[in-house]
C-alpha atoms as a PDB file:
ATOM      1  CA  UNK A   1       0.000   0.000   0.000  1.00  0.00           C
ATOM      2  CA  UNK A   2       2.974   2.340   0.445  1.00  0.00           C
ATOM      3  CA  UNK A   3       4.340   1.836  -2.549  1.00  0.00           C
ATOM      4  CA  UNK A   4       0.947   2.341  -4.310  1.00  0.00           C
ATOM      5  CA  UNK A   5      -0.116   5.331  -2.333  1.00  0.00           C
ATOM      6  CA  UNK A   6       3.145   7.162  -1.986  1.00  0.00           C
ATOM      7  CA  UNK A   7       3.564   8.645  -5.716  1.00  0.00           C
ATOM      8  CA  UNK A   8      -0.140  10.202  -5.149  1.00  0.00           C
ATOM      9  CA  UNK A   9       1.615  12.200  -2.430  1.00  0.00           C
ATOM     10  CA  UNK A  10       4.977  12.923  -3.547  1.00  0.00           C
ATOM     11  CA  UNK A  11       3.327  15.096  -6.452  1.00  0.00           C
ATOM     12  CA  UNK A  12       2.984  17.881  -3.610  1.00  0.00           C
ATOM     13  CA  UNK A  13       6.704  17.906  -3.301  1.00  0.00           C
ATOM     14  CA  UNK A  14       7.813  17.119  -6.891  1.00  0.00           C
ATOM     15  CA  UNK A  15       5.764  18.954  -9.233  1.00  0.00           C
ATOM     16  CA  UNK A  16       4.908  22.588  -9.733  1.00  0.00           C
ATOM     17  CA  UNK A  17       1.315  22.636  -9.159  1.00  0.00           C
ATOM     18  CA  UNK A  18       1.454  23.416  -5.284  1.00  0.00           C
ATOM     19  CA  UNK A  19       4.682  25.116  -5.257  1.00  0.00           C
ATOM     20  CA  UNK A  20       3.124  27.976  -7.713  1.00  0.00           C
ATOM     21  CA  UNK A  21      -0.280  28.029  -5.913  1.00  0.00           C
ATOM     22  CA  UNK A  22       1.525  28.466  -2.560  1.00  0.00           C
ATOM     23  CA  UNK A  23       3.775  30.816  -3.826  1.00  0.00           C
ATOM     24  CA  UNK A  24       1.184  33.011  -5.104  1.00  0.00           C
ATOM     25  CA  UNK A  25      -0.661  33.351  -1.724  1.00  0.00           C
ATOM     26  CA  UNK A  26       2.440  34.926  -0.699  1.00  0.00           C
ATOM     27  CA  UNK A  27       4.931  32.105   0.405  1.00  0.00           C
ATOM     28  CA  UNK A  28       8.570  33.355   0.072  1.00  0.00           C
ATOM     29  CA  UNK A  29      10.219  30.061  -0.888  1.00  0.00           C
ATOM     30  CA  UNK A  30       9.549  26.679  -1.036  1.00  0.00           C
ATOM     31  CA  UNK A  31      10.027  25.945   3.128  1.00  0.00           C
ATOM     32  CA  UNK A  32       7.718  28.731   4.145  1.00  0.00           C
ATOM     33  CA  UNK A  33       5.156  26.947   1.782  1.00  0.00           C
ATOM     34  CA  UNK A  34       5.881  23.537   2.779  1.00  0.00           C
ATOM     35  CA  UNK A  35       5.918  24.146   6.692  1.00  0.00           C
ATOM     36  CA  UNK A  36       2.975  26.603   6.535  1.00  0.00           C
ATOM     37  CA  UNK A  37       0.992  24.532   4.866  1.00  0.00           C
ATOM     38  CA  UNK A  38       2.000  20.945   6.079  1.00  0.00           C
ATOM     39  CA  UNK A  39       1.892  21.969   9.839  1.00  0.00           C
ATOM     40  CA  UNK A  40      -1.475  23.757   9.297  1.00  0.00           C
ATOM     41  CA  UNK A  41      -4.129  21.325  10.666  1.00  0.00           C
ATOM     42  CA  UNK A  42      -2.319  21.246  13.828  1.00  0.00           C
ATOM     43  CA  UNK A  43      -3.533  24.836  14.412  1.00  0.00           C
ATOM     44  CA  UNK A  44      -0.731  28.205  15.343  1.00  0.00           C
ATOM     45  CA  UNK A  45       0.964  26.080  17.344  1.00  0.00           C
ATOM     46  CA  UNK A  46       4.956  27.067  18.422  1.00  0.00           C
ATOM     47  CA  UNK A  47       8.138  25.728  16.071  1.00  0.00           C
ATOM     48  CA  UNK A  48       9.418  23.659  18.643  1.00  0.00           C
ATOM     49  CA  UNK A  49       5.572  21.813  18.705  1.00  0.00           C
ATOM     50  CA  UNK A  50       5.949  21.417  14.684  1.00  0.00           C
ATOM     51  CA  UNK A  51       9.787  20.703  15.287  1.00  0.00           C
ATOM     52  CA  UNK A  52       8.721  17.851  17.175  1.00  0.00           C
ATOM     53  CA  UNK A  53       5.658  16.484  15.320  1.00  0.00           C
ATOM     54  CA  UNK A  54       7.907  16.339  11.929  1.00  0.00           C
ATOM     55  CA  UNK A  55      10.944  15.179  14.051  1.00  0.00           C
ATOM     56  CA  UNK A  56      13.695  15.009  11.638  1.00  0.00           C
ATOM     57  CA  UNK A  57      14.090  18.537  10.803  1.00  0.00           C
ATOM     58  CA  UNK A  58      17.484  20.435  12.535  1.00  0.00           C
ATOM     59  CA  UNK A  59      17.255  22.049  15.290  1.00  0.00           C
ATOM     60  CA  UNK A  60      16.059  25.642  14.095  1.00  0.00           C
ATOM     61  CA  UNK A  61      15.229  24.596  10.667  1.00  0.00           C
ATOM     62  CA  UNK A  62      11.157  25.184  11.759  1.00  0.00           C
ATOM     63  CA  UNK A  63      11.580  28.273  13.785  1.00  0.00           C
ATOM     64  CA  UNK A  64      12.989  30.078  10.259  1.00  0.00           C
ATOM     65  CA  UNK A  65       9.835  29.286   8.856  1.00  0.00           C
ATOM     66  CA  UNK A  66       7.044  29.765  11.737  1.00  0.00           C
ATOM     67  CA  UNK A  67       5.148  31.421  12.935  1.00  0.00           C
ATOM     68  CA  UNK A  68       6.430  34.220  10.518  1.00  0.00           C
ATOM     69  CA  UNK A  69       4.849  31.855   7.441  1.00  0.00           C
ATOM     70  CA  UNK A  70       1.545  32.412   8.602  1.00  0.00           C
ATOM     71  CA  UNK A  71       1.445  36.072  10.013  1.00  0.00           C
ATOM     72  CA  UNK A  72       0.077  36.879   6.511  1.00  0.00           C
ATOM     73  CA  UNK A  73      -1.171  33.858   5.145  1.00  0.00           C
ATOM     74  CA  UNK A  74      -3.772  32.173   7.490  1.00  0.00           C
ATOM     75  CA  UNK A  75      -3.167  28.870   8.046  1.00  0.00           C
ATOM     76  CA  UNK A  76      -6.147  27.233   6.227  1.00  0.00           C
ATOM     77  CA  UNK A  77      -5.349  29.490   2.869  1.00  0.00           C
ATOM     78  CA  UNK A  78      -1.953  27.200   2.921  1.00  0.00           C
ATOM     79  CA  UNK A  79      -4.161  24.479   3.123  1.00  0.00           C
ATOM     80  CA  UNK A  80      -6.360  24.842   0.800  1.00  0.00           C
ATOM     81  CA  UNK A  81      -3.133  25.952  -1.705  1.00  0.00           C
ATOM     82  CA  UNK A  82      -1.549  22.558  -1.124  1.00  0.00           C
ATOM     83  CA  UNK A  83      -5.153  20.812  -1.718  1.00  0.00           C
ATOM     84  CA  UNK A  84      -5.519  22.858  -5.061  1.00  0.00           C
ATOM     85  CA  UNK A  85      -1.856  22.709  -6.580  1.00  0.00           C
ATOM     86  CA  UNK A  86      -1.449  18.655  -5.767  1.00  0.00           C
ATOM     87  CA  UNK A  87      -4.624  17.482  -7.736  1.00  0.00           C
ATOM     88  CA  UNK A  88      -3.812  19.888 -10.327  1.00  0.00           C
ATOM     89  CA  UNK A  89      -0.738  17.763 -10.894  1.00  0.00           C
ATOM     90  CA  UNK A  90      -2.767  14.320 -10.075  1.00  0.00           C
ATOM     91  CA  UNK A  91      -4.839  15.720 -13.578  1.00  0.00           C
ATOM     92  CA  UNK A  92      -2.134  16.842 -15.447  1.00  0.00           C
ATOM     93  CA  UNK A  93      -0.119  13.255 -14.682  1.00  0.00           C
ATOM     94  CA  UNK A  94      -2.556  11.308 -15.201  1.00  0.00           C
ATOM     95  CA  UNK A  95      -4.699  12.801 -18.146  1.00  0.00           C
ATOM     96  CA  UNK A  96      -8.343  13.194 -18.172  1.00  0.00           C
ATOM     97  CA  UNK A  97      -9.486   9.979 -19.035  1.00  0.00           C
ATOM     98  CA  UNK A  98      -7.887   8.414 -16.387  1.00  0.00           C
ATOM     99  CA  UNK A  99      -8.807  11.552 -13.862  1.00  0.00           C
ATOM    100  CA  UNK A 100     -12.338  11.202 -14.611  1.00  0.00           C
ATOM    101  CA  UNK A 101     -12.849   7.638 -14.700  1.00  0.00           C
ATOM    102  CA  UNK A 102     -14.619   5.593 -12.072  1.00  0.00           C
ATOM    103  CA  UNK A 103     -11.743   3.534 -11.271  1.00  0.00           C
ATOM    104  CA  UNK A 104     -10.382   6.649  -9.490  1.00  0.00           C
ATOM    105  CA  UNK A 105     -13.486   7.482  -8.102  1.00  0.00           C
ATOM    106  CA  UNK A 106     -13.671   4.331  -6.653  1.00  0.00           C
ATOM    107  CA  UNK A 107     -10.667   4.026  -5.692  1.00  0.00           C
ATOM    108  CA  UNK A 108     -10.985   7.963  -4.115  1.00  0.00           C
ATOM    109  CA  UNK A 109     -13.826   6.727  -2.059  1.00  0.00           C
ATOM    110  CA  UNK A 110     -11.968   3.282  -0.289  1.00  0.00           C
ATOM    111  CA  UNK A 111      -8.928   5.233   0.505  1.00  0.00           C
ATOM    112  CA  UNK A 112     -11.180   7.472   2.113  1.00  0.00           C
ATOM    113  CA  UNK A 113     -12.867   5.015   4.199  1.00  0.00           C
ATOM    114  CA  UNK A 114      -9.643   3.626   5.541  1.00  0.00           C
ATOM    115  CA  UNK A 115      -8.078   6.955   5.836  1.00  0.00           C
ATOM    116  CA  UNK A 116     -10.871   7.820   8.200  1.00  0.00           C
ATOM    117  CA  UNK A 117     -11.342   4.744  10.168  1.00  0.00           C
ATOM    118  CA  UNK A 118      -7.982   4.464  12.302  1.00  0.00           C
ATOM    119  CA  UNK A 119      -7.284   5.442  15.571  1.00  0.00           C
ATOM    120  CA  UNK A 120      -5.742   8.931  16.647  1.00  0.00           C
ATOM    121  CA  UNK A 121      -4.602   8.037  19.611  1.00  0.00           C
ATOM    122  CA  UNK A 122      -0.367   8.856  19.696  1.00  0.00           C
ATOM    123  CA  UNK A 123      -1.008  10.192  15.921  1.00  0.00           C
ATOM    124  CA  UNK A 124      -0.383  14.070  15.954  1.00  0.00           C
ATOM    125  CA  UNK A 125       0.214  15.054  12.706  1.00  0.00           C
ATOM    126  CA  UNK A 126      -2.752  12.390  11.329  1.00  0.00           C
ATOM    127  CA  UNK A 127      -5.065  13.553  14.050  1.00  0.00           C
ATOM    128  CA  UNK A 128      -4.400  16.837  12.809  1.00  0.00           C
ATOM    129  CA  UNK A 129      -5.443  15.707   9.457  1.00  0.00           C
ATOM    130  CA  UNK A 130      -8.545  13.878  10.152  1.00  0.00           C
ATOM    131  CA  UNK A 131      -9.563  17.387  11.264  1.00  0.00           C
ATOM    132  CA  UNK A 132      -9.551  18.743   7.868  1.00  0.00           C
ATOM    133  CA  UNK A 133     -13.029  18.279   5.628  1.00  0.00           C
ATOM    134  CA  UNK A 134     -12.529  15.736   3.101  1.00  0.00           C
ATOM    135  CA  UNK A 135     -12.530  17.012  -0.787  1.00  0.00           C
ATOM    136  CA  UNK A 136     -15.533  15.820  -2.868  1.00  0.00           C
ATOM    137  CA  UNK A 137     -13.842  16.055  -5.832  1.00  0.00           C
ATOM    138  CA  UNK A 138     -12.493  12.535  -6.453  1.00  0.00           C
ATOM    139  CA  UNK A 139      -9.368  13.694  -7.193  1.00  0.00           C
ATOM    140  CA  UNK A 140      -8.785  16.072  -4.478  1.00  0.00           C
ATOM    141  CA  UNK A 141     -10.424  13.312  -2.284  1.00  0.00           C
ATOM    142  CA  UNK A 142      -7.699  10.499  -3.650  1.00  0.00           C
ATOM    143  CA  UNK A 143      -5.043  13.058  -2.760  1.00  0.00           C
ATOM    144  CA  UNK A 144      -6.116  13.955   0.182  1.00  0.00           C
ATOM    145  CA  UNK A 145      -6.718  10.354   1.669  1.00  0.00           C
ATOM    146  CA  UNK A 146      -3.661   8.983   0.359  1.00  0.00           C
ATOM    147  CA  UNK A 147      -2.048  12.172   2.209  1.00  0.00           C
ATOM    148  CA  UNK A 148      -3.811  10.943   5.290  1.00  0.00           C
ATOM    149  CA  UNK A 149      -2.529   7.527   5.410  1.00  0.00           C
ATOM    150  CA  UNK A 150       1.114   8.804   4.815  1.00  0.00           C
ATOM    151  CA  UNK A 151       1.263  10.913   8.016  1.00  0.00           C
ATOM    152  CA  UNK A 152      -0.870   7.881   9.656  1.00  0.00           C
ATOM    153  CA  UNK A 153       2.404   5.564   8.923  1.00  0.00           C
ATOM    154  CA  UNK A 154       4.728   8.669   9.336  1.00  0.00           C
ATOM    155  CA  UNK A 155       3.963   8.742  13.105  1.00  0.00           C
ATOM    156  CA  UNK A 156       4.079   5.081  13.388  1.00  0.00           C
ATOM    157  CA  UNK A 157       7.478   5.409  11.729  1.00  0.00           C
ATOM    158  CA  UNK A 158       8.559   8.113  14.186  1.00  0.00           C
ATOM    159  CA  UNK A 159       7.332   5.757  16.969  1.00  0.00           C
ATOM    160  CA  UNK A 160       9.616   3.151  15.876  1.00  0.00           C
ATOM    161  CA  UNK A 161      12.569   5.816  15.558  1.00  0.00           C
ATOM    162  CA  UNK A 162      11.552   6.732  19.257  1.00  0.00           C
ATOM    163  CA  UNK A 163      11.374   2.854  20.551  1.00  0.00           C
ATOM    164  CA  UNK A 164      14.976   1.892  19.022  1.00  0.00           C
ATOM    165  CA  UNK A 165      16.143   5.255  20.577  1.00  0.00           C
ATOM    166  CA  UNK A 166      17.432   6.461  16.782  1.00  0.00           C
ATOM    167  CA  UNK A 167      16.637  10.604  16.498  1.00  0.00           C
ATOM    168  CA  UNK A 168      15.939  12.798  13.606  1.00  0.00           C
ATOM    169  CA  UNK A 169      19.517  13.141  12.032  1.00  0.00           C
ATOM    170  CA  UNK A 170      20.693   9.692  13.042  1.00  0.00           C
ATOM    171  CA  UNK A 171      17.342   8.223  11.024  1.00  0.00           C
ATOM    172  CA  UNK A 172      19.124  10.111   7.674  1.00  0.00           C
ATOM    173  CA  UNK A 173      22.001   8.741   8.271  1.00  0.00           C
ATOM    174  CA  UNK A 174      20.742   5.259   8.464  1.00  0.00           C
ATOM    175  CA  UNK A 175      18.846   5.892   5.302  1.00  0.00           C
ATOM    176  CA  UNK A 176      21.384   6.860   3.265  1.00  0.00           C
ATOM    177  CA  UNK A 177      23.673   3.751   4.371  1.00  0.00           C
ATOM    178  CA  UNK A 178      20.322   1.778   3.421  1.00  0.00           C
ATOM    179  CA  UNK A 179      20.457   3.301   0.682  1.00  0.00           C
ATOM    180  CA  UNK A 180      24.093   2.810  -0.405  1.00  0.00           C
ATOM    181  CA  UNK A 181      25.002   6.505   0.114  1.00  0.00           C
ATOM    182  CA  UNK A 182      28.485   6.608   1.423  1.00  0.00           C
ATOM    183  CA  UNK A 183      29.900   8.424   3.143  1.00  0.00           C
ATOM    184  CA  UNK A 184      25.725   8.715   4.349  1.00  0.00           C
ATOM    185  CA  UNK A 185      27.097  12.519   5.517  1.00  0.00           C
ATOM    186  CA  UNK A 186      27.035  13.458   2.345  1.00  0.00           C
ATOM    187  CA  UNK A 187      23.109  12.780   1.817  1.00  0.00           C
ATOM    188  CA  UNK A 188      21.139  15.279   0.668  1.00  0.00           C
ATOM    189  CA  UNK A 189      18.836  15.288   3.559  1.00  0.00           C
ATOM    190  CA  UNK A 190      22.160  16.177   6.202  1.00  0.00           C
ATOM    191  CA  UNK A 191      25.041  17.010   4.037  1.00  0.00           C
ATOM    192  CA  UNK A 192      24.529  21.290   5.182  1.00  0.00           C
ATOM    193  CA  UNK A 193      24.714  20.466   8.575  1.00  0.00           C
ATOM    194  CA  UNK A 194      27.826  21.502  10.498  1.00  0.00           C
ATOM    195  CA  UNK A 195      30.471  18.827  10.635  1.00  0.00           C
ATOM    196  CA  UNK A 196      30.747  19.149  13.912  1.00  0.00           C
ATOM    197  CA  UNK A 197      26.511  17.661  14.285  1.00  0.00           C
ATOM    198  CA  UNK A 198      27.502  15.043  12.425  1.00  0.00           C
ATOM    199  CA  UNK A 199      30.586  13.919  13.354  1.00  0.00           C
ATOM    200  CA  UNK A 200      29.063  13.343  16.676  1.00  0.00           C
ATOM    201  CA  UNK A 201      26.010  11.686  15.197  1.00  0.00           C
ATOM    202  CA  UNK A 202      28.438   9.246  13.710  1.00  0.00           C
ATOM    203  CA  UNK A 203      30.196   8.923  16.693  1.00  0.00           C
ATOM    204  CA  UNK A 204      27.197   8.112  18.823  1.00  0.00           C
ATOM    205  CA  UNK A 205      26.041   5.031  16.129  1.00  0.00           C
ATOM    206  CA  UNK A 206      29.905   3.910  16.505  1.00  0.00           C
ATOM    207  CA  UNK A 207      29.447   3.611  20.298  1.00  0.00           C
ATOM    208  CA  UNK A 208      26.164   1.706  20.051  1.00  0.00           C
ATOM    209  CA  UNK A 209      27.715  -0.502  17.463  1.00  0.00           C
ATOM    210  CA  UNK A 210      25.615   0.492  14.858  1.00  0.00           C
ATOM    211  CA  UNK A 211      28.035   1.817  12.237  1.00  0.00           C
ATOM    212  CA  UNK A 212      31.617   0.233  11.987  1.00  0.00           C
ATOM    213  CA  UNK A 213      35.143   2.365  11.705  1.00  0.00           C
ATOM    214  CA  UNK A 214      34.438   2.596   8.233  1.00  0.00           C
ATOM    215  CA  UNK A 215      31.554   4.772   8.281  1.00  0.00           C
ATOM    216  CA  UNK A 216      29.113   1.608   7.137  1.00  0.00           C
ATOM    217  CA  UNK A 217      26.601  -0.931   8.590  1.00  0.00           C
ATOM    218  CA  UNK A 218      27.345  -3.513  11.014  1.00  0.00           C
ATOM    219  CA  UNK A 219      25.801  -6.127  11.149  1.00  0.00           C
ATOM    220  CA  UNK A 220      23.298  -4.921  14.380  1.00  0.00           C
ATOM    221  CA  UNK A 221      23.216  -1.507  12.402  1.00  0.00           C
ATOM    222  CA  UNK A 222      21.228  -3.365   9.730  1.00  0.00           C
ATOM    223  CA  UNK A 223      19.394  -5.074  11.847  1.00  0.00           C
ATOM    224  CA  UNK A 224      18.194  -1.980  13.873  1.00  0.00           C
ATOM    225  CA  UNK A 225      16.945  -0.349  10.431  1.00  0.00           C
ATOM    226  CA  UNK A 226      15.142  -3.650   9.099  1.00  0.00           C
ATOM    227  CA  UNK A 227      13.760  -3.666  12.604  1.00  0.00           C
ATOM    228  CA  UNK A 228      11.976  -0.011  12.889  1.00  0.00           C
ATOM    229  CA  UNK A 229      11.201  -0.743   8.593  1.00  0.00           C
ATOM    230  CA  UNK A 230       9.357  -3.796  10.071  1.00  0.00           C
ATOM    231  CA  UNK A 231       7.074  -2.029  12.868  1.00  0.00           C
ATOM    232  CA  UNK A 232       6.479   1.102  10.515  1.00  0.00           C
ATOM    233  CA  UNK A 233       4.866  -1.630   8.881  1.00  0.00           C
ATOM    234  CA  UNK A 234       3.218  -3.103  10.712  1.00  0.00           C
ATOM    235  CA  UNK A 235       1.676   0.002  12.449  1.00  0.00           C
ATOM    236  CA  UNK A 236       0.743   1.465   9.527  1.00  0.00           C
ATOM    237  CA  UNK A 237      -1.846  -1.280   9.092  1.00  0.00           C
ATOM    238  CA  UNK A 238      -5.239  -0.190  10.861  1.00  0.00           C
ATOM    239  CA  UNK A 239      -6.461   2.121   8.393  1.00  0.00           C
ATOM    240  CA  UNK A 240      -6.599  -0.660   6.581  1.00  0.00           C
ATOM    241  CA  UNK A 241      -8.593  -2.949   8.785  1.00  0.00           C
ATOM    242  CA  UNK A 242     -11.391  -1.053   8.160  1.00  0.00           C
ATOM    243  CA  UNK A 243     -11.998  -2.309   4.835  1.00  0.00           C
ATOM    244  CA  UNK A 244     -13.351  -6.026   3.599  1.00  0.00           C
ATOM    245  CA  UNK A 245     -10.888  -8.183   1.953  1.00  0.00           C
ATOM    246  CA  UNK A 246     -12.623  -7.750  -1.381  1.00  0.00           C
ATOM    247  CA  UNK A 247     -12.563  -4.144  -1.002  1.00  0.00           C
ATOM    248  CA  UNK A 248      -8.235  -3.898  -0.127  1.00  0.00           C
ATOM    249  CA  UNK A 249      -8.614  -5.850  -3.078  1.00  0.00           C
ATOM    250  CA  UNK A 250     -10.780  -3.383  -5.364  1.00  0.00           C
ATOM    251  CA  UNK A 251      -8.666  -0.736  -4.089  1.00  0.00           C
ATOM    252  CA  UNK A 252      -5.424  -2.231  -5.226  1.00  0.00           C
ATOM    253  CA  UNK A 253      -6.239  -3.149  -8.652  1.00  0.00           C
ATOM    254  CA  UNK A 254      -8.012   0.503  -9.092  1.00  0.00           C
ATOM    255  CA  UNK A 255      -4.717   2.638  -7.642  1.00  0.00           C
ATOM    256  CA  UNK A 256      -2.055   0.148  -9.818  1.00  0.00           C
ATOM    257  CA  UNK A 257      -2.938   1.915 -13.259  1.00  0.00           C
ATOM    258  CA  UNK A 258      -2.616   5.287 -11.140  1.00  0.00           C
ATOM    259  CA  UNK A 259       0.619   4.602  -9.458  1.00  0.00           C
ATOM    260  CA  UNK A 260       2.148   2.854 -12.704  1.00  0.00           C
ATOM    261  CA  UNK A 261       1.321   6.674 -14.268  1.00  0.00           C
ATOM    262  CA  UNK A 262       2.813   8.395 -11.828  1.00  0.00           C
ATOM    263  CA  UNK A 263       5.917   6.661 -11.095  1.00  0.00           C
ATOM    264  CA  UNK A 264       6.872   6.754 -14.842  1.00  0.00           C
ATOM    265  CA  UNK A 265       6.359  10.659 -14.637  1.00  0.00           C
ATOM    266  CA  UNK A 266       8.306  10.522 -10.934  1.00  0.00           C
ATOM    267  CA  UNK A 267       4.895  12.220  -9.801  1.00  0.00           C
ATOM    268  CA  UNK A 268       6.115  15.880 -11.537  1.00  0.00           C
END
């Protein structure tokens, strides 16, 4: 389900569509956009509440973005940009006939139901969420849903960074050795962050055994990562619950022509 859902979302982040919209309510740059509008349903809360809820940020990264993002721009005007701009791409990707076929619709309307069926409880930034109205435009709705479910499993995730004791920066870094990336301080996601941050980042993963001399996986290191991939997993199941078998069935076939679209476009 990840892999089918995610290239719904990622068009908020790849293409155009929601960078322009946001940017013509006012946004700045891309990060007063993206944390404005992102952070949103949990209300004018403070950076260090957002910095926590989206957890792998730096330490200040947030705070150069809000409050100051939405001292203009309400909060729900960010919203609504993001809503607009991402289904405008989800239409251009995919085409009309494909936009406006029941398939989507369909499949719109079960992502929905198990978007809105799971628990809350522990789940900020999907509680948050689930406080928004849901689109009726299928489109919008099949965004929106799909965006649902991915900060449903994103606080699982962050739960099982939490429970193997592996923070914000350290996650990166385990990604990018995951990922092949060496040396992982070079990954995009870290690689501006004083040396200094990560050298002790590395050195904290050497102490637990996590990372060898060499900069790459041990053996445990590996394990650690498969482990907290494994639970993500696994919590990011309820939503699902909700629906019959038949139906996680109908819902798969209808988002596989949708996701084969999008992935060959890399959801811009």
């Amino acid at each position: 389900m990840f892999e089918l859902m995610e290239p719904i979302c990622l068009v908020t982040f790849m293409a155009e569509e929601c960078n322009q919209e946001l940017a013509a309510l006012g946004h700045r740059t891309y990060w007063d956009g993206y944390f404005a509008s992102r952070a949103a349903p949990l209300g004018r809360v403070a950076a260090q509440v957002v910095h926590a809820a989206f957890y792998n940020f730096a330490e200040g990264e947030v705070a150069r973005h809000l409050p100051r993002a939405w001292e203009k721009i309400p909060p729900g005007a960010s919203v609504a940009a993001r809503e607009r701009g991402s289904a405008a791409s989800l239409r251009r990707i995919l085409g009309a006939e494909l936009a406006g076929s029941p398939g989507l619709a369909r499949a719109a309307d079960l992502a929905t139901k198990a978007a809105t069926s799971a628990p809350t409880q522990g789940r900020v930034m999907y509680a948050g969420m689930r406080t928004l109205a849901v689109p009726a435009d299928p489109v919008a709705r099949l965004w929106h849903s799909a965006t649902m479910l991915r900060e449903h499993r994103g606080d699982g995730h962050i739960a099982a960074l939490v429970g193997a004791r592996i923070g914000g920066t350290e996650a990166h870094i385990l990604s990018a050795l995951d990922m092949g990336i060496h040396p992982p301080q070079s990954f995009g996601r870290v690689h501006h962050l004083p040396e200094e941050r990560l050298a002790a980042v590395m050195d904290g993963l050497r102490e637990r055994g996590l990372v060898g001399a060499d900069g790459r996986f041990t053996d445990a290191g590996r394990a650690v990562k498969q482990h907290i991939e494994a639970v993500t997993d696994e919590l990011a199941a309820p939503p699902y619950e909700a629906l019959s078998s038949g139906e996680l069935g109908e819902l798969i076939a209808e988002l596989e022509p949708i996701t084969v679209k999008l992935v060959a476009a890399g959801s811009r």
